[in-house]
Protein backbone atom coordinates (compact mmCIF):
# COMPACT_ATOMS: atom_id res chain seq x y z
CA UNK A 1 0.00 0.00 0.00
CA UNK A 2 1.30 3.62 -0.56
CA UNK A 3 2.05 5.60 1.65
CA UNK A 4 0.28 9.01 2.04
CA UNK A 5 1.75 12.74 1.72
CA UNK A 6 1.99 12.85 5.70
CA UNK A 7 3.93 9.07 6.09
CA UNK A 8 6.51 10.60 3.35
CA UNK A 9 6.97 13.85 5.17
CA UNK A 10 7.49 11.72 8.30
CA UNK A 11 10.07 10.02 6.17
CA UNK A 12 11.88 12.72 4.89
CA UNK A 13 12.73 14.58 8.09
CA UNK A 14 13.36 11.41 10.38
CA UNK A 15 16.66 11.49 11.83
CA UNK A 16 18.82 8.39 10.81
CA UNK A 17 21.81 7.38 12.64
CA UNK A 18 24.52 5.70 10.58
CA UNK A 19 27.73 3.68 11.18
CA UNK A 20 30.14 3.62 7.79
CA UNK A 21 33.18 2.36 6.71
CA UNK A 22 35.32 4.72 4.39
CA UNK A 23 38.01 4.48 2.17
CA UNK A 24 39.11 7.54 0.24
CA UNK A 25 42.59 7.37 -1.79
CA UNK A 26 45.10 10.39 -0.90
CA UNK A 27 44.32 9.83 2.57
CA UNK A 28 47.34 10.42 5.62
CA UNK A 29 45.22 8.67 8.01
CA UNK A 30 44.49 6.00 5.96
CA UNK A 31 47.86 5.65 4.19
CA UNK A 32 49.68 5.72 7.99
CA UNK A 33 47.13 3.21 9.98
CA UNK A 34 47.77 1.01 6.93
CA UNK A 35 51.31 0.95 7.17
CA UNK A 36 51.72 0.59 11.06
CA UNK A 37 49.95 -1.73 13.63
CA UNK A 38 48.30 1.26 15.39
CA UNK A 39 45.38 3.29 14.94
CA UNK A 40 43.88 7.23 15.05
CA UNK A 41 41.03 8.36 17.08
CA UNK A 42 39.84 11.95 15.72
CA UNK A 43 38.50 14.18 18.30
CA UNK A 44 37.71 17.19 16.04
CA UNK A 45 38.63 19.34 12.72
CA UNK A 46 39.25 22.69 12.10
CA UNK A 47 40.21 24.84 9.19
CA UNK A 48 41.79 28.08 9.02
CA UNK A 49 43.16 30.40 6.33
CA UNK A 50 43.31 27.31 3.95
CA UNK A 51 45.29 25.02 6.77
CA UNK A 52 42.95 22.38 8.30
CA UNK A 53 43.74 21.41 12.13
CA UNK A 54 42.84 17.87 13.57
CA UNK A 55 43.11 16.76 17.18
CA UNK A 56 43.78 12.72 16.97
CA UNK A 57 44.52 10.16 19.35
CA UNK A 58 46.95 7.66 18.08
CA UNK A 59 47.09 4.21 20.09
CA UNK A 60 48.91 0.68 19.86
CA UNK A 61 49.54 -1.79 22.16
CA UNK A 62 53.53 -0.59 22.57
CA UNK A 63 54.59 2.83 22.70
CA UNK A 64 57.11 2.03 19.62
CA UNK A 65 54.42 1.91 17.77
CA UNK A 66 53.22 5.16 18.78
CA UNK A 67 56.88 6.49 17.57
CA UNK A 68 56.36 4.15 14.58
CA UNK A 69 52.89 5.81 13.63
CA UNK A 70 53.82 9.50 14.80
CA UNK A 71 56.80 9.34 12.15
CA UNK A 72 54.83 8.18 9.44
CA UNK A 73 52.29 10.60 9.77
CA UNK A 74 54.93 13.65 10.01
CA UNK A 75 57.14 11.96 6.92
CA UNK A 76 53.97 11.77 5.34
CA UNK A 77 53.75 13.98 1.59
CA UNK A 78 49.96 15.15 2.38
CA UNK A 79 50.61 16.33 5.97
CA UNK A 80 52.30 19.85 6.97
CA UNK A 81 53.25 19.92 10.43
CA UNK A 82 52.63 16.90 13.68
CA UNK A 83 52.56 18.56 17.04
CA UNK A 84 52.55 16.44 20.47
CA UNK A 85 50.03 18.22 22.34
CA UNK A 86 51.69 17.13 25.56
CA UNK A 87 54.25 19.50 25.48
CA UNK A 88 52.18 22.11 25.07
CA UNK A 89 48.72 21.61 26.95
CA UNK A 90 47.72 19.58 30.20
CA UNK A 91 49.76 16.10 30.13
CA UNK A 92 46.18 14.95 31.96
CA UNK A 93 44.95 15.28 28.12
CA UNK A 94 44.21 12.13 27.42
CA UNK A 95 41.84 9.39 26.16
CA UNK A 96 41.95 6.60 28.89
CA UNK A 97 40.12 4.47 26.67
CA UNK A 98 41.83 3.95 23.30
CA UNK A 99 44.41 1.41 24.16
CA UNK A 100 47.64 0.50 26.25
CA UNK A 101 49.97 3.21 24.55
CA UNK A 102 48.36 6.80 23.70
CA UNK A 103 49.70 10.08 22.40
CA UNK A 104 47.97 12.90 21.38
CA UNK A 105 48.18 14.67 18.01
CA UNK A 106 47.66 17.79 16.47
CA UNK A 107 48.12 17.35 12.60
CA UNK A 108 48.33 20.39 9.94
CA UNK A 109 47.10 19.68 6.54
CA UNK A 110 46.03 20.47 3.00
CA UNK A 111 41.88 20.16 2.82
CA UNK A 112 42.16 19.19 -0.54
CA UNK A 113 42.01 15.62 -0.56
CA UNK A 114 39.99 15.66 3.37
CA UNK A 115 36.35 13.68 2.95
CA UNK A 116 35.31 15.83 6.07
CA UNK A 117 33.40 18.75 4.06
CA UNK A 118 31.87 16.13 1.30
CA UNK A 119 29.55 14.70 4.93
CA UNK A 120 29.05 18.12 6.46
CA UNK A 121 28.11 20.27 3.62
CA UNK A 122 25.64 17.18 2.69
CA UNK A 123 23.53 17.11 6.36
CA UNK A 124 25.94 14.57 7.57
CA UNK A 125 26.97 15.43 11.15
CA UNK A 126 29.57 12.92 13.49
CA UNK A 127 27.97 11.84 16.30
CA UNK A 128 31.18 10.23 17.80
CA UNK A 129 34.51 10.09 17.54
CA UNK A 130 35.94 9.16 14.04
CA UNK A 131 38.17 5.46 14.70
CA UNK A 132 40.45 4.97 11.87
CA UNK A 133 42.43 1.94 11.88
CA UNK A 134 44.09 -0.40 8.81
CA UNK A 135 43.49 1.84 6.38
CA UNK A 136 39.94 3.12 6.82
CA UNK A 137 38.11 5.08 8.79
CA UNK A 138 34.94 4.44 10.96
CA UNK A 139 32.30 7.49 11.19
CA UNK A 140 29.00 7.44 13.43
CA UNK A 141 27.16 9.88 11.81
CA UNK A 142 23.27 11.40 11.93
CA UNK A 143 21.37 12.55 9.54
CA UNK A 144 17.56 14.10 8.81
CA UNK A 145 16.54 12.59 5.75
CA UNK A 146 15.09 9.88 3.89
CA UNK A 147 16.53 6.58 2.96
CA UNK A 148 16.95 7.17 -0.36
CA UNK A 149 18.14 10.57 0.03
CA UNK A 150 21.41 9.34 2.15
CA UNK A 151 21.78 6.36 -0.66
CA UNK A 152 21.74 9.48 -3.14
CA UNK A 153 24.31 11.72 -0.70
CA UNK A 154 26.48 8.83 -0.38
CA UNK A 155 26.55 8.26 -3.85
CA UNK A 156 27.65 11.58 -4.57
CA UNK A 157 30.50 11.13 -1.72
CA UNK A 158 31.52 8.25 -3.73
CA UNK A 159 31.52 10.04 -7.09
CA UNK A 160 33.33 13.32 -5.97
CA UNK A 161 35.83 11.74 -3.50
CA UNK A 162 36.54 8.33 -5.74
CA UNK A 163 35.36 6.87 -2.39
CA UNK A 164 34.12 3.45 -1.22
CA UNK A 165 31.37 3.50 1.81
CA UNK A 166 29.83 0.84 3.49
CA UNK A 167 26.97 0.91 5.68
CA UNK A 168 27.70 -0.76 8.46
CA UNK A 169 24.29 -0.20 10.62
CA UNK A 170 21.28 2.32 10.14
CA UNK A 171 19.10 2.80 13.25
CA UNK A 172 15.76 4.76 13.50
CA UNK A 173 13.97 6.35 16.69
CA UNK A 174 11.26 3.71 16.33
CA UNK A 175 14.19 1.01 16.00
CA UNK A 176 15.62 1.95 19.30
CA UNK A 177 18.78 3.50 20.68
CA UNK A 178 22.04 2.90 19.79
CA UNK A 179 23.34 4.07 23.20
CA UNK A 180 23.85 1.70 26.51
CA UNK A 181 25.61 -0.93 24.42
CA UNK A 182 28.08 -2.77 26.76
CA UNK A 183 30.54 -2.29 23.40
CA UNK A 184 31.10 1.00 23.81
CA UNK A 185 32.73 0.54 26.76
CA UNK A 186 35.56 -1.10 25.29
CA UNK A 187 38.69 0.44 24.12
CA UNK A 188 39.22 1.11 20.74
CA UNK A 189 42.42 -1.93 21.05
CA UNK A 190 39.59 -4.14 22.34
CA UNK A 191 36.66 -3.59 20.08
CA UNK A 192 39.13 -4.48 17.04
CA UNK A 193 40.15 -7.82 18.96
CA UNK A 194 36.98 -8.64 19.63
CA UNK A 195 35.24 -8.05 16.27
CA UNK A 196 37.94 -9.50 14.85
CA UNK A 197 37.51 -12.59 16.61
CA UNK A 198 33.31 -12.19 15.72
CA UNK A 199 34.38 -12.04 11.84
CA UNK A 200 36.48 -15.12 12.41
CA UNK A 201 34.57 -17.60 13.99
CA UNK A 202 36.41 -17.88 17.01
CA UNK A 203 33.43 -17.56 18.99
CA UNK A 204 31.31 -20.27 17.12
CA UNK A 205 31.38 -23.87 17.65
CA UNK A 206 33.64 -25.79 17.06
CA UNK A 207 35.95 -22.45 16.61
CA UNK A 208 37.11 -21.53 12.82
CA UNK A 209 40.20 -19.99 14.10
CA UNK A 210 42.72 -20.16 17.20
CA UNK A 211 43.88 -17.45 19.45
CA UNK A 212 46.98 -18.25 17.47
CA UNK A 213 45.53 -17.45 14.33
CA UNK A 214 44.10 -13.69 15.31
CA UNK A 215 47.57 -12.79 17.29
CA UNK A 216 49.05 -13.82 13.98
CA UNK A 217 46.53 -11.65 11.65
CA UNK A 218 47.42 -8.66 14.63
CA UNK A 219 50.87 -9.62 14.44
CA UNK A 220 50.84 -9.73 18.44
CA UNK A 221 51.85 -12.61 21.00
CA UNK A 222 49.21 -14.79 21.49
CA UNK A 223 49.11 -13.83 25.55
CA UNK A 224 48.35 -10.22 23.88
CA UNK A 225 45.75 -11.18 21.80
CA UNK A 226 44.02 -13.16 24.57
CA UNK A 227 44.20 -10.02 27.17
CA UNK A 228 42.46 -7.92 24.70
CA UNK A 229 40.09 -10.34 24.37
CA UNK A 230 39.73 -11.28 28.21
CA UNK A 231 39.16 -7.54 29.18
CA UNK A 232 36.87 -7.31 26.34
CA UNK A 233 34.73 -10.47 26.76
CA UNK A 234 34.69 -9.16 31.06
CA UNK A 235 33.13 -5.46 30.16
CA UNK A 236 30.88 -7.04 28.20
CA UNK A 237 29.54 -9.54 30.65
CA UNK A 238 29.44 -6.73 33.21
CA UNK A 239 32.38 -8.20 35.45
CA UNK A 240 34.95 -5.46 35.43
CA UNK A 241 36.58 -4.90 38.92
C-alpha cells in the first residue's frame, strides 16, 4: 500500500543514525594506519586560512608503535606539520580508553584531498569520535533525511571523493537506541580484537580460528591477543573490577 503525503513527510525529516566504513585514496590517516599496527582516534577538525587542524589520538599496544605511527604521519607527503600536544597543553589530556599506549596529536594539513566537508556540507553530522584503523576510517554519523536521500548523498560522496562507503548499521527512533551498548565501553584496542575474533569464527562452535591465528593476523603474541580479548569479553559480561 502507498504511503500518504503525511507518512513521506514523516520520512523525509526522520533522523537516521549511521555507522560507515570509508576508504578515500590520498588519505594520511588511511595511508599511515595502513602501514603501522596502530590506529587514530579523531577528536575534532578545524580549518583556518586554507590550513585544516585535527586533534587525533593515536594508540597501539607498545609505545614504539606510537613512535612508529607518529613518524609516518609527520614523513607523510599530504601532511604539513605533527605537534605532540603534551608538550604544550595539560599532560592529563588524554583518552583513557583507546588502548595501552596513547599520544595525542595535532596534525596540519592540506583540505584538498579531506572527505570531512563532502559529509558536512551534505547534512551529515559525526555523532562520535571518528576510529580509523588499517586503512579506513569508521564514522557514526546522523542525519535528517530519507533513505533514499542518504543512498543518493552517499553516492555523490563516492563520485566526488573516488570513495568506497559501506553501511555498516542504520538505526531509526522507532528502531531503538544505539546508546547503553556494553561495546562502547571497550577500548578502541579491544573492540578491534573482539570483532575481529566475531568475523572469524572464534566464537562459534567448534571455533574456525585459534587465538593463534588472530595474534598472527594482529601480528601480536598470542598472551596479547588473549588479554584484549579477556578484558573485552569481562566489560561485556558486566564483570569489570
Amino acid at each position: 500500500m502507498a504511503s500518504s503525503p503525511k507518512e513521506r513527510r514523516s520520512e523525509q525529516y526522520r533522523t537516521s543514525q549511521i555507522t560507515l566504513e570509508i576508504w578515500h585514496p590520498d588519505c594520511w590517516t588511511l595511508q599511515t594506519t595502513e602501514m603501522v599496527d596502530a590506529g587514530l582516534i579523531g577528536h575534532g577538525v578545524y580549518q583556518h586560512d586554507g590550513i585544516v587542524s585535527g586533534r587525533f589520538t593515536a594508540y597501539a599496544d607498545t609505545t614504539d608503535q606510537i613512535t612508529e605511527l607518529a613518524e609516518a604521519i609527520e614523513e607523510s607527503p599530504l601532511t604539513d606539520e605533527v605537534k605532540l600536544i603534551n608538550e604544550y597543553f595539560n599532560p592529563n589530556l588524554r583518552t583513557d580508553a583507546a588502548g595501552n599506549a596513547t599520544q595525542e596529536l595535532l596534525v596540519e594539513y592540506e583540505p584538498t584531498n579531506s572527505i570531512h566537508d563532502a559529509f558536512i556540507s551534505r547534512g551529515f553530522v559525526p555523532e562520535e569520535e571518528i576510529r580509523i584503523h588499517d586503512g579506513y576510517e569508521y564514522w557514526t554519523v546522523i542525519v535528517a533525511a530519507s533513505r533514499d536521500t542518504i543512498q543518493q548523498r552517499l553516492d555523490e560522496i563516492c563520485e566526488e571523493m573516488e570513495a568506497d562507503i559501506t553501511v555498516e548499521g542504520m538505526k531509526c527512533p522507532e528502531s531503538g537506541s544505539a546508546g547503553g551498548s556494553s561495546s562502547n565501553q571497550l577500548s578502541e584496542r579491544q573492540r578491534e580484537v573482539f570483532e575481529l575474533a566475531q568475523r572469524e569464527g572464534y566464537y562459534t562452535w567448534p571455533r574456525e580460528c585459534s587465538a593463534s591465528d588472530l595474534a598472527d593476523e594482529l601480528d601480536v603474541s598470542k598472551t596479547t591477543l588473549l588479554e584484549h580479548l579477556r578484558k573485552a569479553e569481562s566489560k561485556i559480561l558486566g564483570n569489570v573490577d
